[in-house]
C-alpha atoms as a PDB file:
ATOM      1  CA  UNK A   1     -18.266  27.321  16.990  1.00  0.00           C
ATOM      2  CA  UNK A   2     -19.795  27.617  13.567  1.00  0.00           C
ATOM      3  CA  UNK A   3     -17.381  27.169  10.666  1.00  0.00           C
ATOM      4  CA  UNK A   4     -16.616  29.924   7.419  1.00  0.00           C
ATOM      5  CA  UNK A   5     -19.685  29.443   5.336  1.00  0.00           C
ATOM      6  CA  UNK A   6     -17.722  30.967   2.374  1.00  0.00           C
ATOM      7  CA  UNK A   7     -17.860  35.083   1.056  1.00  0.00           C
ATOM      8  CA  UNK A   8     -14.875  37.947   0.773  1.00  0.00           C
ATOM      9  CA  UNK A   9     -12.577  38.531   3.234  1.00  0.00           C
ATOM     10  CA  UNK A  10     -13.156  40.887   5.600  1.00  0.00           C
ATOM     11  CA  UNK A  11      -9.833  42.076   5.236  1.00  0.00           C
ATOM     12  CA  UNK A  12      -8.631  41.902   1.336  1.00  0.00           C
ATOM     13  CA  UNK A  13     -12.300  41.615   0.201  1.00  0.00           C
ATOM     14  CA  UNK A  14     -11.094  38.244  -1.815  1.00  0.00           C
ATOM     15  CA  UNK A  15     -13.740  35.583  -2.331  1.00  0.00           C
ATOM     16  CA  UNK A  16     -12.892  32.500  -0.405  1.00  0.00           C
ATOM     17  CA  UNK A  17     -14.627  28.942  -0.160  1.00  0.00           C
ATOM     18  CA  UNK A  18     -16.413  27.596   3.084  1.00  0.00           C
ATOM     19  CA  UNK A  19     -14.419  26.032   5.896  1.00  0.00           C
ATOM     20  CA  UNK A  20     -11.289  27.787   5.782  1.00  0.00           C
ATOM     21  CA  UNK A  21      -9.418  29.001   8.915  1.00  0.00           C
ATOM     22  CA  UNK A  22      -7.191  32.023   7.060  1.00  0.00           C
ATOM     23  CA  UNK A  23      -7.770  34.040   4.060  1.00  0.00           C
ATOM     24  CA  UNK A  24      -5.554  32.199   0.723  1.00  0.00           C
ATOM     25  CA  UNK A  25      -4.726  36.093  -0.047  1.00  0.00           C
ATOM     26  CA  UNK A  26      -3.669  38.275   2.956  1.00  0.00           C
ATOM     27  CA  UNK A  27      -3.743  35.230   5.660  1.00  0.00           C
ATOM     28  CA  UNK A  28      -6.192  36.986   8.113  1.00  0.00           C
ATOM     29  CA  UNK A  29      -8.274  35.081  10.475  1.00  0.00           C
ATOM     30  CA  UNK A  30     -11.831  34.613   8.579  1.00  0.00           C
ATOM     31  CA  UNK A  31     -13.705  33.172  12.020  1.00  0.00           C
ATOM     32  CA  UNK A  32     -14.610  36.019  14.104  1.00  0.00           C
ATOM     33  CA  UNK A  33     -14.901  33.040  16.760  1.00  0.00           C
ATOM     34  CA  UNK A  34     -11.528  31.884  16.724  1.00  0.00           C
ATOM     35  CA  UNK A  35      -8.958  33.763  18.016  1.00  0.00           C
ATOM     36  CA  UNK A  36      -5.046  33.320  17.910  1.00  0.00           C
ATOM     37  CA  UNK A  37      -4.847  32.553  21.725  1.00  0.00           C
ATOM     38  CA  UNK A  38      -7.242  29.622  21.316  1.00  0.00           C
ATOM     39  CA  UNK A  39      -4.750  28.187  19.522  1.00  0.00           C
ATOM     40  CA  UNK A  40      -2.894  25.469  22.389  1.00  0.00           C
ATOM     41  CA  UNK A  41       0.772  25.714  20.978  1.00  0.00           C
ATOM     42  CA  UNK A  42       2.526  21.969  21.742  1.00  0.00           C
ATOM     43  CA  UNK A  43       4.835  21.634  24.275  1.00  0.00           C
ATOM     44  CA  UNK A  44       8.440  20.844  23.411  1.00  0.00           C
ATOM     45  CA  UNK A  45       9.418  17.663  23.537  1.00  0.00           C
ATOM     46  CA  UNK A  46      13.418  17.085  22.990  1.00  0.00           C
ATOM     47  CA  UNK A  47      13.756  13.660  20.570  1.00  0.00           C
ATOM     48  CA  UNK A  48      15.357  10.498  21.228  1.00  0.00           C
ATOM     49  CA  UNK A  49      18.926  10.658  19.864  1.00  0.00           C
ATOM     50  CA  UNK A  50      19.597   8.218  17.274  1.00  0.00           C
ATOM     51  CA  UNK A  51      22.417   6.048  18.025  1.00  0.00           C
ATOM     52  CA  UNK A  52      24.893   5.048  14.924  1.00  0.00           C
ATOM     53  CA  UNK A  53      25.141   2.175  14.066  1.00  0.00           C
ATOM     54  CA  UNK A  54      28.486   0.737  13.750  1.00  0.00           C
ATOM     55  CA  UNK A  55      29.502  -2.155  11.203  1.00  0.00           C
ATOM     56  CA  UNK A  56      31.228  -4.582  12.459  1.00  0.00           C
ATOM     57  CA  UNK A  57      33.339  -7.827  10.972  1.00  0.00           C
ATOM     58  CA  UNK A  58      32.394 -11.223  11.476  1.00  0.00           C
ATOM     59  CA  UNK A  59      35.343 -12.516  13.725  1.00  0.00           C
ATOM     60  CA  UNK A  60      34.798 -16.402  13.779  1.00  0.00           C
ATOM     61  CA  UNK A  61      31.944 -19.077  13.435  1.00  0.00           C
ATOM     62  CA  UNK A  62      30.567 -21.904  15.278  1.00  0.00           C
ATOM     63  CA  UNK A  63      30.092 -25.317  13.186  1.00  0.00           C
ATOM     64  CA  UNK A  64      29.275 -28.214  13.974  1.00  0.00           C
ATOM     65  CA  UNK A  65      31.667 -31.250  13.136  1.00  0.00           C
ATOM     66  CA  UNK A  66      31.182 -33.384  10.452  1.00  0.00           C
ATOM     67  CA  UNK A  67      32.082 -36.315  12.598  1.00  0.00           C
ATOM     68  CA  UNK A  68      30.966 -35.838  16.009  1.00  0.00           C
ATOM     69  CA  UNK A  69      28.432 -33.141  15.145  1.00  0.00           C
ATOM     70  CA  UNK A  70      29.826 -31.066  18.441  1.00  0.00           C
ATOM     71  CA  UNK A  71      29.553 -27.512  18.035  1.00  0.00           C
ATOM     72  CA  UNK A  72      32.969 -25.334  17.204  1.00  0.00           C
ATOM     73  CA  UNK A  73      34.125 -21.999  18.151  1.00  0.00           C
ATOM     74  CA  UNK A  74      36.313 -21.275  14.928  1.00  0.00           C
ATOM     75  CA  UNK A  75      38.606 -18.037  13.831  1.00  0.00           C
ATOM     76  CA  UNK A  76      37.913 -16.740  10.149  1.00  0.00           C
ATOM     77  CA  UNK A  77      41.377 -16.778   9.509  1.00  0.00           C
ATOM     78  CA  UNK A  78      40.617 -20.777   9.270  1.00  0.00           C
ATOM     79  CA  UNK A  79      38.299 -20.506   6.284  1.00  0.00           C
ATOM     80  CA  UNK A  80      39.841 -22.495   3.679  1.00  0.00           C
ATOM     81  CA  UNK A  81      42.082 -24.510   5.988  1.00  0.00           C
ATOM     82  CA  UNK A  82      42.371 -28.113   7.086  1.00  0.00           C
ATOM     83  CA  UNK A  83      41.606 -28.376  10.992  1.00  0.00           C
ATOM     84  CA  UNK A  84      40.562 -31.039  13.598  1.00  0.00           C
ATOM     85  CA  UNK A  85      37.982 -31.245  15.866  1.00  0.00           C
ATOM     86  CA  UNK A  86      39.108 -30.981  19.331  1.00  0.00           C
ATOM     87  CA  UNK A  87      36.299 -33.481  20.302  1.00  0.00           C
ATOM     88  CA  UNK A  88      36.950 -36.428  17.747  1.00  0.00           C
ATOM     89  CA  UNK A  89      39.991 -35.147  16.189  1.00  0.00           C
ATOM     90  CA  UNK A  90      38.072 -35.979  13.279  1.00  0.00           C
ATOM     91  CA  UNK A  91      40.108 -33.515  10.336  1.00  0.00           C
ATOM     92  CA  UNK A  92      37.912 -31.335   7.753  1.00  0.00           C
ATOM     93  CA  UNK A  93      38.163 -28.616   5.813  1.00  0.00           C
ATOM     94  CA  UNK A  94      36.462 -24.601   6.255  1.00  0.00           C
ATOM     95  CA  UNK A  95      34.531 -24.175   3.544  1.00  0.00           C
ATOM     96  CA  UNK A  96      31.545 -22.026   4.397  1.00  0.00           C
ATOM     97  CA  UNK A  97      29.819 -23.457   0.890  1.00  0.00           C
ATOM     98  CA  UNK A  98      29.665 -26.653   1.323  1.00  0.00           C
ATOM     99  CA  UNK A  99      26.204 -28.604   2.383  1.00  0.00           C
ATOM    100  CA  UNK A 100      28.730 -30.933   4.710  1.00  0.00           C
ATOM    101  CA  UNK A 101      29.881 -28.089   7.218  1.00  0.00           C
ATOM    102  CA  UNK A 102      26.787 -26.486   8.831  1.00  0.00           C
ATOM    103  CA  UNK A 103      27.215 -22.942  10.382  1.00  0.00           C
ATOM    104  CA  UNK A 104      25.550 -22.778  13.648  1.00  0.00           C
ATOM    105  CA  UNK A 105      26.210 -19.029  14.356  1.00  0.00           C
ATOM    106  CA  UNK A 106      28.958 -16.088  13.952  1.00  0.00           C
ATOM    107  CA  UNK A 107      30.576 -14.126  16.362  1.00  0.00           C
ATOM    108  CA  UNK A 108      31.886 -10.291  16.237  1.00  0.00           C
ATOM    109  CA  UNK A 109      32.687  -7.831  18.970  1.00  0.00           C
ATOM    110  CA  UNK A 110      30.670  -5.294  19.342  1.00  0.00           C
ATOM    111  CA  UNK A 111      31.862  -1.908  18.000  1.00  0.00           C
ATOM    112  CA  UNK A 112      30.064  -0.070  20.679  1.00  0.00           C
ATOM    113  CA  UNK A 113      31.353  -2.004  24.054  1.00  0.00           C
ATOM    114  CA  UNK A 114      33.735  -4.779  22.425  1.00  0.00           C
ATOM    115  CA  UNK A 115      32.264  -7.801  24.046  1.00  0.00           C
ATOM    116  CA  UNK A 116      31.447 -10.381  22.131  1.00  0.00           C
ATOM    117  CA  UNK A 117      28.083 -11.185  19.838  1.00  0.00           C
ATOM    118  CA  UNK A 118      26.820 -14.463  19.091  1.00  0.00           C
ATOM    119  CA  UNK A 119      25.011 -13.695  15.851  1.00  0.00           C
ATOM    120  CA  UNK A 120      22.285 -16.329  14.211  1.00  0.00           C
ATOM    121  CA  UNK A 121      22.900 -16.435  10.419  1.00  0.00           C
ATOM    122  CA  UNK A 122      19.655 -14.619   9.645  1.00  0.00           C
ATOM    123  CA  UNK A 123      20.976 -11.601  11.248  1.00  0.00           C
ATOM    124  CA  UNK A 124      23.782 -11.097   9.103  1.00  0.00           C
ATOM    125  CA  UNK A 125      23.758  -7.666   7.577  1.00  0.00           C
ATOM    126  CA  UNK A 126      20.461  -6.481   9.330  1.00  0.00           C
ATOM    127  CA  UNK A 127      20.911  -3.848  12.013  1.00  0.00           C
ATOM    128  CA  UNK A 128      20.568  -5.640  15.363  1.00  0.00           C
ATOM    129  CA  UNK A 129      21.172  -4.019  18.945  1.00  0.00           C
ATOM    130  CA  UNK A 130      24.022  -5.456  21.537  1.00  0.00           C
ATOM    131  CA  UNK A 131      22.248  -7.304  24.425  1.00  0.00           C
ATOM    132  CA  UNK A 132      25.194  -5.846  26.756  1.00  0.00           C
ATOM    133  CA  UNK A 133      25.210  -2.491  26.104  1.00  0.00           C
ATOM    134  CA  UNK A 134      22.040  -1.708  23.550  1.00  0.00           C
ATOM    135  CA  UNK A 135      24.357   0.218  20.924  1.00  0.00           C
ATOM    136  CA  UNK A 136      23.341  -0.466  17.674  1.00  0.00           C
ATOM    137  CA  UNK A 137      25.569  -2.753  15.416  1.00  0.00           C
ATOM    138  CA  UNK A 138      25.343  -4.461  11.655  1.00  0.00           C
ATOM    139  CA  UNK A 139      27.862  -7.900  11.628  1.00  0.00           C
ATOM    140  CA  UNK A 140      29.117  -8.117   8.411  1.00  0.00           C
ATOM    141  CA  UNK A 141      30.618 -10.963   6.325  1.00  0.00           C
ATOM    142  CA  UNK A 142      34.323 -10.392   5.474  1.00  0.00           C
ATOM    143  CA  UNK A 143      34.916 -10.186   1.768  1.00  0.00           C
ATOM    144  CA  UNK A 144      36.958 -13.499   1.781  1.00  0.00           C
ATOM    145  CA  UNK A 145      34.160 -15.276   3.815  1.00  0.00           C
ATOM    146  CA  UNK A 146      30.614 -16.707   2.185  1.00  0.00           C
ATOM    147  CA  UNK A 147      26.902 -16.409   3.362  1.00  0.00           C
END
């Protein structure tokens, strides 16, 4: 099929430049060859829904002790506080900052199905998809907690 080599519409009678499809002026076809029916229209395709994406609070952490260096499954609401390790009874402190408590991983419920996330420290804050259930979720730090 050859292309629009350029001249006046046959319609308006406007000049118009080669390889063009429809007149700039009135929008008529300028290929006698094509035809609005050779035109395949798409077929519909209905799009994904996008699933929120719920934020959701970091609800404890695992560490591992200072003394025995066994992994812990600890509640934020111990940040700060003296415990023991049920392992070694070996006491420390919960302090998130310092280089002697190392933080393993967090662990949130999921807003979607409300079973519980293990969540590596990289993924804090980044939007991350429940292994249970798929629904999207972003585990937050609480304000009183630190990265």
């Amino acid at each position: 099929m050859p292309t629009w080599t350029g001249g006046p519409c046959p319609d308006c009678g406007q000049d118009m430049p080669a390889n063009l499809i429809h007149c700039q002026f009135c929008r008529a076809l300028l290929n006698s060859d094509l035809y609005r029916s050779d035109v395949e229209v798409p077929a519909f395709f209905e799009l994904k829904e996008i699933g929120n994406v719920i934020d959701v609070e970091v609800a404890g952490y695992y560490l591992v002790c200072p003394h025995c260096t066994e992994e812990l499954r600890i509640n934020r609401k111990y940040a700060g506080v003296g415990v023991a390790c049920k392992h070694c009874s070996g006491q420390f402190e919960i302090d998130l900052a310092s280089p002697r408590i190392k933080t393993k991983a967090f662990y949130a419920a999921c807003g979607h199905c409300d079973k519980e996330l293990r969540v590596a420290p990289k993924y804090l804050g980044v939007k991350v998809a429940c292994k249970f259930c798929e629904g999207h979720v972003c585990v937050q730090t609480s304000s009183e907690s630190v990265h």
